[in-house]
N, C-alpha and C. Protein backbone atom coordinates (compact mmCIF):
# COMPACT_ATOMS: atom_id res chain seq x y z
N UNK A 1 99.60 72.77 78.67
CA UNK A 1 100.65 73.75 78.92
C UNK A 1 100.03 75.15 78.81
N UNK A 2 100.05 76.24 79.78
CA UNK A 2 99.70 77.36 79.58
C UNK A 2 100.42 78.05 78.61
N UNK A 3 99.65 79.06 78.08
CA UNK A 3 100.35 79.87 77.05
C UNK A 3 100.91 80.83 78.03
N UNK A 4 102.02 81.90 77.05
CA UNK A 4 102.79 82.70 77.75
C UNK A 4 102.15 83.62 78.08
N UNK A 5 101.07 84.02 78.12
CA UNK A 5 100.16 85.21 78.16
C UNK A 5 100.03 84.98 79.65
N UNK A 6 99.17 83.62 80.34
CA UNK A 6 98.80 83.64 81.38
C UNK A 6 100.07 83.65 82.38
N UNK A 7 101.33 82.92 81.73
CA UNK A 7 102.34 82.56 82.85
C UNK A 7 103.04 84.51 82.90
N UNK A 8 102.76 85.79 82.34
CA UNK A 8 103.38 86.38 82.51
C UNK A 8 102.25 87.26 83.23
N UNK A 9 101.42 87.11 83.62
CA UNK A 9 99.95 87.45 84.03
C UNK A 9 100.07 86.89 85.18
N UNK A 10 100.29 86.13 85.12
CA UNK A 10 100.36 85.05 86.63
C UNK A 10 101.83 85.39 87.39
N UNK A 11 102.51 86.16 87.04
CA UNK A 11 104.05 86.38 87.75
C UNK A 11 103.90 87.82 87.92
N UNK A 12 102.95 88.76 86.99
CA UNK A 12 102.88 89.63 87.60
C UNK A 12 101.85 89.88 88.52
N UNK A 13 100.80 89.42 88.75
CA UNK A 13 100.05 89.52 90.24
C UNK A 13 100.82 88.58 90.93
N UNK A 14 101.60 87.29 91.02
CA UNK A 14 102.24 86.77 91.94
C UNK A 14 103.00 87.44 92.65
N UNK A 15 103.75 88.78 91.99
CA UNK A 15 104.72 89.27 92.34
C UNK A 15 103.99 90.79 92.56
N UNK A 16 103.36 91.25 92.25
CA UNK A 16 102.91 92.51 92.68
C UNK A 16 101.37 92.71 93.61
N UNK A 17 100.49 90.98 93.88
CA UNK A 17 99.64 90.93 94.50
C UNK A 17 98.92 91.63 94.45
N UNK A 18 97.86 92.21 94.88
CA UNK A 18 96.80 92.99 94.77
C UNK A 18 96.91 94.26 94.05
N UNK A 19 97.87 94.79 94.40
CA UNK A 19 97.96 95.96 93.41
C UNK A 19 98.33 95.70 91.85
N UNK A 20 98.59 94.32 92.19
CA UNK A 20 99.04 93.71 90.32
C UNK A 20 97.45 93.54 89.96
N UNK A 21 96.35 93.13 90.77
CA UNK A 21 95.41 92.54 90.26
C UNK A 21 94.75 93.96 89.77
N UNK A 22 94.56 94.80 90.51
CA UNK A 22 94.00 95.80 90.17
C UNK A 22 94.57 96.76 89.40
N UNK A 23 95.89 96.92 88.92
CA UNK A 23 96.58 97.29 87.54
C UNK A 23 96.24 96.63 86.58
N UNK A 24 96.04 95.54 86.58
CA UNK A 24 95.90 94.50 85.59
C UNK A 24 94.25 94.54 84.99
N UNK A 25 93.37 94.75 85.53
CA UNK A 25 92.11 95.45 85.00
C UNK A 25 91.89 96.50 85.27
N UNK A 26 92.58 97.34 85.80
CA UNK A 26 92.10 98.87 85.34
C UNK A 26 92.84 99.14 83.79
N UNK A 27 94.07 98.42 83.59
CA UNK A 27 94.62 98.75 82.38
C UNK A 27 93.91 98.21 81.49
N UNK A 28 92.86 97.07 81.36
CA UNK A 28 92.32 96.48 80.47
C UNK A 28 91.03 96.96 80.32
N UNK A 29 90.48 97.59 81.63
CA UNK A 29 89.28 98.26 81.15
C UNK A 29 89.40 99.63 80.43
N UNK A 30 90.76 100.07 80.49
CA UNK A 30 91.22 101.25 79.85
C UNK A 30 91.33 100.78 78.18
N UNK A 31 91.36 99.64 77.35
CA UNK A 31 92.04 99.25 76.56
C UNK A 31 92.97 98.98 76.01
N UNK A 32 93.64 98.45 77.09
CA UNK A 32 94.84 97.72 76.83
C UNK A 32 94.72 96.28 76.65
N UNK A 33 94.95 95.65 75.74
CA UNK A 33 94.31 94.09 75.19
C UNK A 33 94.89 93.13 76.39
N UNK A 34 94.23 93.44 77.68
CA UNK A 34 94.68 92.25 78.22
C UNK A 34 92.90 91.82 78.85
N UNK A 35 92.76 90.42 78.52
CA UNK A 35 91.71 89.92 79.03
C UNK A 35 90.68 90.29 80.59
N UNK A 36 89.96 90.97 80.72
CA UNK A 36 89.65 91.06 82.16
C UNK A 36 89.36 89.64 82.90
N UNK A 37 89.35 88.32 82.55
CA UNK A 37 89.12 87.66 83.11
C UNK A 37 90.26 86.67 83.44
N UNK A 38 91.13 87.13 82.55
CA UNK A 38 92.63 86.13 83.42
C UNK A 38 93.12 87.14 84.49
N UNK A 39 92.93 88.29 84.70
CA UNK A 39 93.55 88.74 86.01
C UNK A 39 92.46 88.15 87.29
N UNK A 40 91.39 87.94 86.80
CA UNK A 40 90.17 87.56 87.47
C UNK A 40 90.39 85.63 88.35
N UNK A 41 90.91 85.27 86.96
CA UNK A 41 91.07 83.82 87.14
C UNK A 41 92.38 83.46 87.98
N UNK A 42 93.09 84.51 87.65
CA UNK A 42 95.17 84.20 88.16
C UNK A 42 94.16 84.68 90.02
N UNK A 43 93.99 85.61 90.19
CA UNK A 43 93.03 85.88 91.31
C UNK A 43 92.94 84.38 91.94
N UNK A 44 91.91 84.11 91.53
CA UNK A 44 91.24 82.79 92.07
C UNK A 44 92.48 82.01 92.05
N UNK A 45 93.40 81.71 91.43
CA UNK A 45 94.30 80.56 91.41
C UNK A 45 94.74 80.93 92.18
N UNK A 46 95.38 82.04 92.65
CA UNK A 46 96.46 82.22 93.54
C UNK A 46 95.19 82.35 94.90
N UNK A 47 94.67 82.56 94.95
CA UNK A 47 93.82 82.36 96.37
C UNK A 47 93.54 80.97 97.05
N UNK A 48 93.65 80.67 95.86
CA UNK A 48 93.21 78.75 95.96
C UNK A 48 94.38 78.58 96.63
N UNK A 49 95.81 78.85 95.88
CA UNK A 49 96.96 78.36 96.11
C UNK A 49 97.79 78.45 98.09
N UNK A 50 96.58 79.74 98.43
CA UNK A 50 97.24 80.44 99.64
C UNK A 50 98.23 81.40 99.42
N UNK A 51 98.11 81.70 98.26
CA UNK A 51 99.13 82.79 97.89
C UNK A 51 98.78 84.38 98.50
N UNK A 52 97.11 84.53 98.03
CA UNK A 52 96.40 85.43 98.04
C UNK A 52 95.23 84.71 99.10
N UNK A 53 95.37 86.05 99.62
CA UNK A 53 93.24 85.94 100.30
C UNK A 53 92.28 86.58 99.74
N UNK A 54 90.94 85.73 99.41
CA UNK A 54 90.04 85.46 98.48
C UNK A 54 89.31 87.10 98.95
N UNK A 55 88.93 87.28 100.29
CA UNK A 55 88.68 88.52 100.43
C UNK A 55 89.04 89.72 100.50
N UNK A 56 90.50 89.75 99.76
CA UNK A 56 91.11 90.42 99.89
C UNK A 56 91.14 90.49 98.11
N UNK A 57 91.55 89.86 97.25
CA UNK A 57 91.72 89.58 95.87
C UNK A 57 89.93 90.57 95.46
N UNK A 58 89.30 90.06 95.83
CA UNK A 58 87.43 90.23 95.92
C UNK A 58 87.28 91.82 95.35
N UNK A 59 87.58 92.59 97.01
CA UNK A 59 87.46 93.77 96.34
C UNK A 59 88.65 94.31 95.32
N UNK A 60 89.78 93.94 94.91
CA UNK A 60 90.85 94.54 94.71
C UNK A 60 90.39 93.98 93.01
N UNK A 61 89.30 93.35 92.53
CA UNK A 61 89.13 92.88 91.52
C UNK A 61 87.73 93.92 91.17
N UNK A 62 87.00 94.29 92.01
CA UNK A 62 86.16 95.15 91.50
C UNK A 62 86.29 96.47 91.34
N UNK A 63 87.23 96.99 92.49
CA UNK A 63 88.48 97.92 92.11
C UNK A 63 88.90 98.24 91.34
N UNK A 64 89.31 97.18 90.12
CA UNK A 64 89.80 97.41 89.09
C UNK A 64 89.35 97.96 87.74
N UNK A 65 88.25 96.60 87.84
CA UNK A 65 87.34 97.16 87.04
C UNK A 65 86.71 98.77 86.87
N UNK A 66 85.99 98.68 88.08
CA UNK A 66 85.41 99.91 88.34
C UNK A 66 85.77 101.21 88.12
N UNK A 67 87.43 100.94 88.56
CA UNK A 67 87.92 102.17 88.24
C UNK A 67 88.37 102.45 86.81
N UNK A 68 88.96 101.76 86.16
CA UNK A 68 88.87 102.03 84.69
C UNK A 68 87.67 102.52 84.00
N UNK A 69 86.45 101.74 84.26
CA UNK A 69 85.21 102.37 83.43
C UNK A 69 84.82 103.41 83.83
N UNK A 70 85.26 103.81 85.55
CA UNK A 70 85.12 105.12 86.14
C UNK A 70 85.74 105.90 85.01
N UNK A 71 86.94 105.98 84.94
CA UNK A 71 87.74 106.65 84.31
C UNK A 71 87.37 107.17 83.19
N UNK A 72 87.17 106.12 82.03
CA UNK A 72 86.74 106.40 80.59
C UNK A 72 85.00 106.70 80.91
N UNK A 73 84.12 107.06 81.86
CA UNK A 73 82.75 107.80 81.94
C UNK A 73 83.22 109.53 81.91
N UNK A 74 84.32 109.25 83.11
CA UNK A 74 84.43 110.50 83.57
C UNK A 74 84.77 111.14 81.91
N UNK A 75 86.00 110.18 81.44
CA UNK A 75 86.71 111.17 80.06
C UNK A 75 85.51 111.41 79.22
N UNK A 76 84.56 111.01 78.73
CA UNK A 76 83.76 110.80 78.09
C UNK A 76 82.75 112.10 78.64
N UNK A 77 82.26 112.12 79.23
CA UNK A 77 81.61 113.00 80.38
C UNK A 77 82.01 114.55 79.87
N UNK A 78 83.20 114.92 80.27
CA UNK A 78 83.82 116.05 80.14
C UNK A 78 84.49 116.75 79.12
N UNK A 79 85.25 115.62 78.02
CA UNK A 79 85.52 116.18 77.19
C UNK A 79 85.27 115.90 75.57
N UNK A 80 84.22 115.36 75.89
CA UNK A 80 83.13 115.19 74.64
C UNK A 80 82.06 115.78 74.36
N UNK A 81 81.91 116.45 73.26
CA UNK A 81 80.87 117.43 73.38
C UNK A 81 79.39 116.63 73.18
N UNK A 82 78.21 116.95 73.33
CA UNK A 82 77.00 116.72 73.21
C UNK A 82 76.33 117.02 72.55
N UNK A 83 75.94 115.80 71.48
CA UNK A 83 75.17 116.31 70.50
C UNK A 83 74.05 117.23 70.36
């Protein structure tokens, strides 16, 4: 039985599709305690399923990533001073 974590993970990219996938790890690479690899995995399931297309899920997953750690370089970058 899945835990509730994945089934509410899994309804929100079901239901918000790509832009769920890539909310879903940009918020986690931001630190928000959600796993980067169940938005990764719900990805793959739902691609498997025909829900999603795999090349389409692909970039919208590195997207995500990317842009969060973009994010926290840039913050880091600018408003941190240097030793």
């Amino acid at each position: 039985m899945p835990s509730s974590a994945w089934v509410v993970l899994e309804a929100w990219v079901g239901y918000f599709g790509y832009r769920g996938i890539f909310l879903a790890l940009l918020l986690g690479s931001l630190g928000i305690p959600i796993p980067e690899a169940m938005p990764i995995v719900a990805a793959g399931a739902l691609s498997h399923a025909g829900l999603l297309r795999w090349w389409l899920a692909l970039p919208a997953c590195i997207a995500g990533v990317l842009s969060g750690d973009l994010v926290l370089y840039w913050t880091g970058r600018h408003w941190v001073s240097g030793s």
